[in-house]
C-alpha atoms as a PDB file:
ATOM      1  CA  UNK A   1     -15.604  -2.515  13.238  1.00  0.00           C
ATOM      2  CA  UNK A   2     -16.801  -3.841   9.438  1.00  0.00           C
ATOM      3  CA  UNK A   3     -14.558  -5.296   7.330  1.00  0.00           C
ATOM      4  CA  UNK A   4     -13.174  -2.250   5.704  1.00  0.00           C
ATOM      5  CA  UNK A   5     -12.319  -0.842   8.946  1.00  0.00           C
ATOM      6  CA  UNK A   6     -10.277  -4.394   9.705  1.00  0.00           C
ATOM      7  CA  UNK A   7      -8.418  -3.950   5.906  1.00  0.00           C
ATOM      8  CA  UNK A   8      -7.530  -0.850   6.599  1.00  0.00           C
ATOM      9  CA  UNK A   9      -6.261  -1.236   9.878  1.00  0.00           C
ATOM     10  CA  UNK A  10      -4.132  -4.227   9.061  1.00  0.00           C
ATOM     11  CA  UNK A  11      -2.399  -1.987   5.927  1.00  0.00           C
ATOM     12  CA  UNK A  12      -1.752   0.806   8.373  1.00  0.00           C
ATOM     13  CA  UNK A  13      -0.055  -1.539  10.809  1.00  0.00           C
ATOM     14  CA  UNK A  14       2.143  -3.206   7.649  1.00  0.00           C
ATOM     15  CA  UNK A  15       0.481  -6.665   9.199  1.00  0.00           C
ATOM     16  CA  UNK A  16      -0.254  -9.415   6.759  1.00  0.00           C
ATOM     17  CA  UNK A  17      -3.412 -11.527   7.824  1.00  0.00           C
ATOM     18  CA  UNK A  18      -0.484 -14.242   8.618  1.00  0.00           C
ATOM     19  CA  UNK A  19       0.666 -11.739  11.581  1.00  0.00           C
ATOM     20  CA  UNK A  20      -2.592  -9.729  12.518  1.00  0.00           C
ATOM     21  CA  UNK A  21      -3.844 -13.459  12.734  1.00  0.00           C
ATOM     22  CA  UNK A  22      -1.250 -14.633  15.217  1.00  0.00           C
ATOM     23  CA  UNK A  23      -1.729 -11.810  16.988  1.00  0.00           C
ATOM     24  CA  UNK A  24      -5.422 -11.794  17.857  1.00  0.00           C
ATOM     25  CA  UNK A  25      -5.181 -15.751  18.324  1.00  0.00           C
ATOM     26  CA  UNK A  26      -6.858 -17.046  15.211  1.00  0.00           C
ATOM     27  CA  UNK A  27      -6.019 -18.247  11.917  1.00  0.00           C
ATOM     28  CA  UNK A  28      -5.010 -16.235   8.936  1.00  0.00           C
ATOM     29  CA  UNK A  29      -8.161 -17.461   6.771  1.00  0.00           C
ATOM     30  CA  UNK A  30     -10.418 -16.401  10.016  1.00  0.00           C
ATOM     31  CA  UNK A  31      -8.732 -12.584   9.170  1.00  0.00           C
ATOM     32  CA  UNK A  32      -9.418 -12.929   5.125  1.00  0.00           C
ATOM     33  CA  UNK A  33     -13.794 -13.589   6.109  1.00  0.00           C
ATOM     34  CA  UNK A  34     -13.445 -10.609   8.398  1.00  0.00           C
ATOM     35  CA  UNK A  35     -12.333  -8.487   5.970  1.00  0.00           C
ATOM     36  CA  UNK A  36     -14.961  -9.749   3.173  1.00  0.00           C
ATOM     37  CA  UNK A  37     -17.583  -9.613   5.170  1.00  0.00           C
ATOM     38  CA  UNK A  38     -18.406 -13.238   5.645  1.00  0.00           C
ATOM     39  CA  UNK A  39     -17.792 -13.510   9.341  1.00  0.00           C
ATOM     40  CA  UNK A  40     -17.695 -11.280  12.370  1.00  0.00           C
ATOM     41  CA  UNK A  41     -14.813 -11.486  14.855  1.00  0.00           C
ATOM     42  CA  UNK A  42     -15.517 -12.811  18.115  1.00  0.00           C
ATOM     43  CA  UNK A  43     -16.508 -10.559  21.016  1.00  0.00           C
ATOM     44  CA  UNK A  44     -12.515 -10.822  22.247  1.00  0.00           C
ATOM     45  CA  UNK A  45     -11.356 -10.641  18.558  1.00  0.00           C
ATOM     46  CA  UNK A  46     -12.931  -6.784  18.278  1.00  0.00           C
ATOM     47  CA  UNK A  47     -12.173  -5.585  21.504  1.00  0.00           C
ATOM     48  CA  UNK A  48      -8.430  -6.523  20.444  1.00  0.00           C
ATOM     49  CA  UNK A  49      -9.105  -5.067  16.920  1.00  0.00           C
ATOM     50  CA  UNK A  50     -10.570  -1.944  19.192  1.00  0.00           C
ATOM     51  CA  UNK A  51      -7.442  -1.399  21.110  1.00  0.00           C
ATOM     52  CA  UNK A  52      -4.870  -1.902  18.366  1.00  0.00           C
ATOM     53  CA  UNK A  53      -6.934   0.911  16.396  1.00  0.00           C
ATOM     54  CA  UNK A  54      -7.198   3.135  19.354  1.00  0.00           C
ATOM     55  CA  UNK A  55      -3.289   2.813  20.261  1.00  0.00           C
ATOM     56  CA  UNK A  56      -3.797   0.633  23.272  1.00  0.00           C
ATOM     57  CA  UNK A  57      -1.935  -2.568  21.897  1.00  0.00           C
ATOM     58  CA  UNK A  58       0.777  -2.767  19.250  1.00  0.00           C
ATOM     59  CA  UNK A  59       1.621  -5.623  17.192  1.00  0.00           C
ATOM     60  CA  UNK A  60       4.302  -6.123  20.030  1.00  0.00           C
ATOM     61  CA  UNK A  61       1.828  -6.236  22.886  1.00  0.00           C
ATOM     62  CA  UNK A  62      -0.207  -4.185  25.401  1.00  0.00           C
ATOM     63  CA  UNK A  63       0.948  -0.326  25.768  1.00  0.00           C
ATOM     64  CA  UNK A  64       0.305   0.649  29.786  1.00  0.00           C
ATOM     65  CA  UNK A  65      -0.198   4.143  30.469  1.00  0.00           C
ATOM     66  CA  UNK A  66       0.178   6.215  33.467  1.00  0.00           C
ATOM     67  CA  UNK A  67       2.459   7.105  36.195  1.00  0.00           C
ATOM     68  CA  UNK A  68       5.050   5.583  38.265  1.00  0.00           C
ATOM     69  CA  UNK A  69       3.846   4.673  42.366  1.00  0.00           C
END
């Protein structure tokens, strides 16, 4: 995901870095050098960022699919 992807992302959710930072686990300035370009996220970091772009997580938590047993 490069840093445009993460901007993006965060305005589509309505998520400051404050609250896509608490989120993920990391602090809000760790969210601001993701989105210039000056870090990476961590390995757990994108696969988080992966799943809240690809519907799997909300800013409220994990979404489970499937059926009933």
């Amino acid at each position: 995901m490069t840093p445009c992807e993460i901007a993006a992302l965060r305005a589509k959710m309505q998520l400051s870095q404050t609250a896509l930072a608490a989120l993920l686990g990391v602090n809000y300035h760790t969210v601001g050098l993701w989105e210039k370009g000056i870090q990476t996220p961590r390995p757990i970091s994108m696969r988080m960022l992966e799943a809240l772009a690809a519907g799997q997580m909300t800013p409220y938590g994990w979404v489970f699919q499937g059926g009933e047993k």
